[in-house]
Protein backbone atom coordinates (compact mmCIF):
# COMPACT_ATOMS: atom_id res chain seq x y z
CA UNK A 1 130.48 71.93 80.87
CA UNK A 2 134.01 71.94 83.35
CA UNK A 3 135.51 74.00 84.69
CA UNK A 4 138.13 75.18 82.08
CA UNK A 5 135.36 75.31 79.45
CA UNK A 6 133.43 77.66 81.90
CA UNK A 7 136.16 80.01 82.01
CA UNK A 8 136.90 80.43 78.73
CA UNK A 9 133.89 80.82 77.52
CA UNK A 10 133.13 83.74 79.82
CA UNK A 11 136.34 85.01 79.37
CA UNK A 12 135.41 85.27 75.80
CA UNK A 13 132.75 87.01 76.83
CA UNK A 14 134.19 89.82 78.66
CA UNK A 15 136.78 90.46 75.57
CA UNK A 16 134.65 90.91 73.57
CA UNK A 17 133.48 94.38 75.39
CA UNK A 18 136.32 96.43 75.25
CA UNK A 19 135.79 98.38 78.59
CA UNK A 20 136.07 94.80 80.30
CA UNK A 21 138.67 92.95 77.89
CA UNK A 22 141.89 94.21 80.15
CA UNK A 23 140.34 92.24 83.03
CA UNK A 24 138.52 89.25 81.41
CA UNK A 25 140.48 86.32 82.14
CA UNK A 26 140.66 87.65 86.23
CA UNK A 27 137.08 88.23 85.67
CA UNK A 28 136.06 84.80 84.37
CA UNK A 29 137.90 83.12 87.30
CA UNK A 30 136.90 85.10 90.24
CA UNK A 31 133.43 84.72 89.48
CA UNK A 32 133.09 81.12 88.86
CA UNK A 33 135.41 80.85 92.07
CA UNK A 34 132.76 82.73 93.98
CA UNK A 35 130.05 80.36 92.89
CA UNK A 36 131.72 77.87 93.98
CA UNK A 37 133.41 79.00 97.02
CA UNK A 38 136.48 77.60 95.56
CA UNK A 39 140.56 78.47 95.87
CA UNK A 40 142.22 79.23 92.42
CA UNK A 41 144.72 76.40 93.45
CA UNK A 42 141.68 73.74 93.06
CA UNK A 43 140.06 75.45 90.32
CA UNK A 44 143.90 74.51 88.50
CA UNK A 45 143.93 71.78 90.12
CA UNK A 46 140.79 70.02 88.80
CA UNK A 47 139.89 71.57 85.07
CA UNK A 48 137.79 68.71 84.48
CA UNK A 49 135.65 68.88 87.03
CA UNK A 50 131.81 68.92 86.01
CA UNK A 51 129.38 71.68 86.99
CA UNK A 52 126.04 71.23 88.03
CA UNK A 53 122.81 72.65 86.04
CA UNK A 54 122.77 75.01 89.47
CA UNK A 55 126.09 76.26 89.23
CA UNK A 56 125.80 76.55 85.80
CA UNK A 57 122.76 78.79 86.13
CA UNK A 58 124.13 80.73 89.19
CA UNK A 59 127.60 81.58 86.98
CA UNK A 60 125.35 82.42 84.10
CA UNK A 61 123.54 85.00 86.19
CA UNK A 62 126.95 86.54 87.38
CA UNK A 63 128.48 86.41 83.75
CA UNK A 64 125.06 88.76 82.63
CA UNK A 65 125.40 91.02 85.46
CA UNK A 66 129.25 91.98 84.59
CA UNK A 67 128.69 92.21 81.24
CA UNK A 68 126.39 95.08 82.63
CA UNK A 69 129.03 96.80 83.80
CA UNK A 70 128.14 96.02 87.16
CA UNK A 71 130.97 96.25 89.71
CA UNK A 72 132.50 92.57 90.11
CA UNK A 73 132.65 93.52 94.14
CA UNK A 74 129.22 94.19 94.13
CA UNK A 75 128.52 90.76 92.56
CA UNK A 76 130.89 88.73 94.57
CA UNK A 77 129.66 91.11 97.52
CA UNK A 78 133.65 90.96 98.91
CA UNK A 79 136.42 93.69 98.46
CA UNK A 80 140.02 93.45 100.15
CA UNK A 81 141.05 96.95 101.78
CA UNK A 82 144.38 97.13 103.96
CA UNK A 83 144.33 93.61 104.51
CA UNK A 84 140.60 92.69 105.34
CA UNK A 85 138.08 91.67 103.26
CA UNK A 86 134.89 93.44 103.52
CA UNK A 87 131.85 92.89 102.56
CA UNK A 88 130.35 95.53 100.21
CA UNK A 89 127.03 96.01 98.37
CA UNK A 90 125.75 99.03 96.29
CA UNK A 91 124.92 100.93 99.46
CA UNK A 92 128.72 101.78 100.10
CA UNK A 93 131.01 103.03 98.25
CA UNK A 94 133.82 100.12 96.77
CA UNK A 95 136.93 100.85 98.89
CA UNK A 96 139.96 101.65 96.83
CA UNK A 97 143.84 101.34 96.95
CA UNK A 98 144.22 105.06 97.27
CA UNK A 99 142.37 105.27 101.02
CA UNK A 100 144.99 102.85 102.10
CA UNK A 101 147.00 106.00 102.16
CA UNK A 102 144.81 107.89 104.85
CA UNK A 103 145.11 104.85 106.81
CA UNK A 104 149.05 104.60 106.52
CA UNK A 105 149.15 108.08 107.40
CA UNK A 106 147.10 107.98 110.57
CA UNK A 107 148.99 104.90 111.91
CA UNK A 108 152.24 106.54 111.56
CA UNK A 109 151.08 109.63 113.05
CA UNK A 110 149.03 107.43 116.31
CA UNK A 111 150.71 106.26 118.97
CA UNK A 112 149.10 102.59 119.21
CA UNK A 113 150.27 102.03 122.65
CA UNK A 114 148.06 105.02 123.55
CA UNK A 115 144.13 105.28 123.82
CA UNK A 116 142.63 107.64 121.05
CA UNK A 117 139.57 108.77 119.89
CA UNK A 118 138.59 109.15 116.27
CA UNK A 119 135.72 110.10 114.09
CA UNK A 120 135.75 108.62 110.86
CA UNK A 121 132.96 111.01 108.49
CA UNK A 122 131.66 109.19 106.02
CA UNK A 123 132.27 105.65 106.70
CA UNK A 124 130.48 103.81 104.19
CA UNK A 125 131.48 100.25 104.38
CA UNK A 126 133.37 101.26 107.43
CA UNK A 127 136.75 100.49 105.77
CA UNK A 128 139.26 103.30 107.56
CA UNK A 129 137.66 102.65 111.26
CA UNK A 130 137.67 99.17 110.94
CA UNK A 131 141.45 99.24 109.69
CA UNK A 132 142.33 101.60 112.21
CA UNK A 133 140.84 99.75 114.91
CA UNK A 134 142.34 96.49 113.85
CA UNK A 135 145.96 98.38 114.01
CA UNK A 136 145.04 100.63 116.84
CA UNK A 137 143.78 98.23 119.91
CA UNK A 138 143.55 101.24 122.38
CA UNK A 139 141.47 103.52 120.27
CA UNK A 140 138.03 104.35 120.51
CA UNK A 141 136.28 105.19 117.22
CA UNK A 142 132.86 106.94 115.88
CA UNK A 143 132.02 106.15 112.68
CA UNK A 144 129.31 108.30 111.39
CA UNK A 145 127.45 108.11 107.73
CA UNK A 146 124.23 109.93 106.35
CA UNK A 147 123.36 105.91 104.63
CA UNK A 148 121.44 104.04 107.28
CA UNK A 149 121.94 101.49 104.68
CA UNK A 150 126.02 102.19 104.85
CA UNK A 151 125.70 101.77 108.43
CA UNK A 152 124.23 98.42 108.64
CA UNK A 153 127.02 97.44 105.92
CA UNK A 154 130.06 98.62 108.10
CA UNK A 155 128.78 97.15 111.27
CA UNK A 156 128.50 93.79 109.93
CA UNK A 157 132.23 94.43 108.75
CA UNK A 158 133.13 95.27 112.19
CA UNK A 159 131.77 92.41 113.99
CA UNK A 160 133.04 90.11 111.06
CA UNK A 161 136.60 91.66 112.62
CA UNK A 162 135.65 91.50 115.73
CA UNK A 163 136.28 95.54 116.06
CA UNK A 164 132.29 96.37 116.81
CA UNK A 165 133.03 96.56 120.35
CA UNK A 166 135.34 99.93 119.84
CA UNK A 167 133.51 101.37 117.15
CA UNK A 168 130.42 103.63 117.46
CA UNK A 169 128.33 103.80 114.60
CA UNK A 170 125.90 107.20 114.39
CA UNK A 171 123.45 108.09 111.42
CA UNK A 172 124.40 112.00 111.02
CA UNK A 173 125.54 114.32 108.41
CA UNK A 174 128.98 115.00 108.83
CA UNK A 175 129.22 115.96 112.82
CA UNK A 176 125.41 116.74 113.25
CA UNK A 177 124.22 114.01 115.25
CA UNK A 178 127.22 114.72 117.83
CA UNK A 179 125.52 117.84 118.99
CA UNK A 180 128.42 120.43 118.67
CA UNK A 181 130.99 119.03 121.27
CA UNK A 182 134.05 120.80 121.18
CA UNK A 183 137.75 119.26 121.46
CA UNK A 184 136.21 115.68 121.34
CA UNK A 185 138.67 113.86 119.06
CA UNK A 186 142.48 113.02 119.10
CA UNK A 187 141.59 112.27 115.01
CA UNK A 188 139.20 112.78 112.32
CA UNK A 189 139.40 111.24 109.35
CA UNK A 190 137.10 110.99 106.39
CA UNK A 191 137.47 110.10 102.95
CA UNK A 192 134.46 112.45 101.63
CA UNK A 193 132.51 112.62 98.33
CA UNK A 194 135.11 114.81 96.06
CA UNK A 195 133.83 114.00 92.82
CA UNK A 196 132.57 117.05 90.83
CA UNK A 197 129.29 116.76 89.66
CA UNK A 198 130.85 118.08 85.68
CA UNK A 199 133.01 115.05 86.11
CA UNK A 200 129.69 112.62 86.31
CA UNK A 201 129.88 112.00 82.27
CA UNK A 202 133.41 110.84 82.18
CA UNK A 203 132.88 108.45 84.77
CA UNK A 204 133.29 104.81 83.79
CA UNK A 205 129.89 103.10 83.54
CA UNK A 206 130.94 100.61 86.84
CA UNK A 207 131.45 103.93 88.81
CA UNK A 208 128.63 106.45 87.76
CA UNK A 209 125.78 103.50 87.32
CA UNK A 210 126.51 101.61 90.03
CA UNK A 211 127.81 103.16 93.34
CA UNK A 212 126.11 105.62 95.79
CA UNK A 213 126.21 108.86 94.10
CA UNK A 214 126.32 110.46 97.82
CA UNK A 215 129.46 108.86 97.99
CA UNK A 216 130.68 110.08 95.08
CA UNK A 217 129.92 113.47 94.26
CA UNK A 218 130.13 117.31 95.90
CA UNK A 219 128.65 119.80 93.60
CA UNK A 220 130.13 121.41 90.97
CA UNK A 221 133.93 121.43 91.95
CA UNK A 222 133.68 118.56 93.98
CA UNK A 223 134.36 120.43 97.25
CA UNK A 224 131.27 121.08 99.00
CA UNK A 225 131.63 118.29 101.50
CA UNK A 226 135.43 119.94 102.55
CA UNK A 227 134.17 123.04 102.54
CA UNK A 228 131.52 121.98 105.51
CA UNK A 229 133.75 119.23 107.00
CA UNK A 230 136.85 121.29 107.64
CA UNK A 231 135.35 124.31 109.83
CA UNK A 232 133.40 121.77 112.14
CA UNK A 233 136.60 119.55 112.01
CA UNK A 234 138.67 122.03 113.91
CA UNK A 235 135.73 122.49 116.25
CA UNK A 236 135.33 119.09 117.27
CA UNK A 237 139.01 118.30 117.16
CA UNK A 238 141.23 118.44 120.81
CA UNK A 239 144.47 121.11 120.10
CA UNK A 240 146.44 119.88 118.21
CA UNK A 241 144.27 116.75 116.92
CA UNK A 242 145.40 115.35 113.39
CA UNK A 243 142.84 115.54 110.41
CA UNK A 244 143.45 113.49 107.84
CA UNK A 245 141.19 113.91 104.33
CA UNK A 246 141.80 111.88 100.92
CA UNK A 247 141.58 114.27 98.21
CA UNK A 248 140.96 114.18 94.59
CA UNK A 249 143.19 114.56 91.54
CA UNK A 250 143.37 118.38 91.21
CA UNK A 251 141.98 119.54 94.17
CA UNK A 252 145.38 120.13 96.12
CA UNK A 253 145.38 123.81 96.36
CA UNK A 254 141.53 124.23 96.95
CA UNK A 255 142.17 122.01 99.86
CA UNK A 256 145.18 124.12 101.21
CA UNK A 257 143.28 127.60 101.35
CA UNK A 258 140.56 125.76 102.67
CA UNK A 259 142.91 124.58 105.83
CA UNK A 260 144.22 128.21 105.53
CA UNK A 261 144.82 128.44 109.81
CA UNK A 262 145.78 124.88 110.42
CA UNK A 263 148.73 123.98 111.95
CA UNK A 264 151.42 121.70 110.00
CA UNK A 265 149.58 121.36 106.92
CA UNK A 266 150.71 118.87 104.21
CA UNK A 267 149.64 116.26 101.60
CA UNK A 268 150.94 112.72 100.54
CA UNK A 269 151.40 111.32 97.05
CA UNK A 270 149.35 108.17 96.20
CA UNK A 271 151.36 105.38 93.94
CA UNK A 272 150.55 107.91 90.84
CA UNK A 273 152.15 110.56 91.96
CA UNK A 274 149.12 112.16 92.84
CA UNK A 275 148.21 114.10 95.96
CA UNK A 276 145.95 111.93 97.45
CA UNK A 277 145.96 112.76 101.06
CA UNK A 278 145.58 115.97 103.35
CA UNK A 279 147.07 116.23 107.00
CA UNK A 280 146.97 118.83 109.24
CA UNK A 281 146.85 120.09 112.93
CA UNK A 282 144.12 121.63 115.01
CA UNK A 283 145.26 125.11 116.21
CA UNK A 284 146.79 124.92 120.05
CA UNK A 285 145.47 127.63 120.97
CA UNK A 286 141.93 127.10 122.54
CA UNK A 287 141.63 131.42 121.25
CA UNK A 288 141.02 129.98 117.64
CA UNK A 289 138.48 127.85 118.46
């Protein structure tokens, strides 16, 4: 069997399943391309080209595990977020398009020519520390995650970007581990579980049978985690330190009463439309505190 033959055959595959026909052809390639730790140019390039009984076998496996439903970035073990490609695995949570938006935000809001500290809650493959340290060379960064297993995920992403040096990784629950200190942070950011748990069922089968449900969900509404995570934010923010959240569809005005005291409170749109991200300001006055 080539190459072309390969691919269409597992293209055929995937279209015949009508949750993954829409990506089948995409699918097909980047799969056989991770097998073979080729470029798309040379898989083009050289249709003909034979595979061996091993790769065979090895693309076999990865065509059986997709048509599982099975998260192709769990397969290939890669997914691109703001630029870098992380590794990922079903310990973490697969980083989306919509938390390039807390970064964005942060990095306009961050001087980079000035030295910051930041706590990113929840970092899971470590995506929005490691971003932010790649764009912010001065700052100083604790990453912290309940997931040993996250952990060891995002610190191989750091060193991989060679970031490891200015990030601190913690095992806690939310700001636990950190023992209380007040004012410590210029930023915290977080992109928490949001997911309510009476959304589970109309989860896609790639999202609700695959990835970390402490990643995912937060009770019944889906804000449990904000409703912890804000109050100790403000503690453990400086005066006037920025918090930036991503937020769920829907969840806009549960968010603002729960910043209800914050100073400069306001939320960005993702590419949908969709308020996707939550800024706001720690008090000034050390009297709210």
């Amino acid at each position: 069997m080539n190459l072309r033959q390969a691919v269409t055959n597992a293209a055929a595959q995937f279209a015949a399943d009508s949750n993954l026909y829409g990506n089948a052809q995409r699918d097909a390639e980047l799969l056989l391309l991770h097998i073979l730790q080729l470029r798309r140019a040379t898989l083009l390039a050289y249709p003909d080209r034979e595979l061996s009984p091993d790769e065979r076998a090895q693309y076999e496996g990865a065509i059986a595990r997709r048509l599982l439903h099975e998260p192709i970035q769990y397969i290939t073990g890669e997914q691109e977020f703001y630029g870098l490609a992380l590794h990922v695995n079903p310990s973490v949570l697969i980083p989306r398009p919509e938390t390039e938006h807390v970064v964005e935000a942060v990095l306009k809001l961050l001087p980079a020519d000035k030295p910051q500290t930041i706590a990113d809650i929840g970092t899971g493959s470590g995506a929005i520390a490691i971003a932010l340290a790649a764009h912010l060379p001065l700052a100083r960064i604790t990453a912290l995650d309940i997931s040993i297993e996250a952990l060891a995920v995002a610190e191989t992403n750091a060193r991989k970007h060679n970031v490891a040096s200015r990030i601190r990784f913690v095992h806690s629950d939310l700001f636990v581990a950190l023992n209380g200190e007040p004012a410590t942070f210029d930023a915290i950011v977080s992109n928490p579980p949001y997911v309510a748990e009476t959304d589970r069922r109309t989860l896609s089968r790639e999202v609700r049978d695959y990835e970390p449900a402490t990643a995912l969900f937060a009770g019944e509404t889906g804000l449990d985690v904000y409703r912890r995570l804000i109050p100790r934010a403000r503690v453990a923010l400086k005066a006037g330190g920025l918090l930036a959240l991503e937020i769920g569809q829907g969840q806009r005005d549960a968010v603002q009463a729960l910043l209800q005291g914050w100073e400069g409170v306001s939320f960005l749109n993702d590419l949908q439309r969709i308020p996707r991200v939550a800024l706001a300001r720690s008090p000034d006055s050390s009297a709210t505190r």
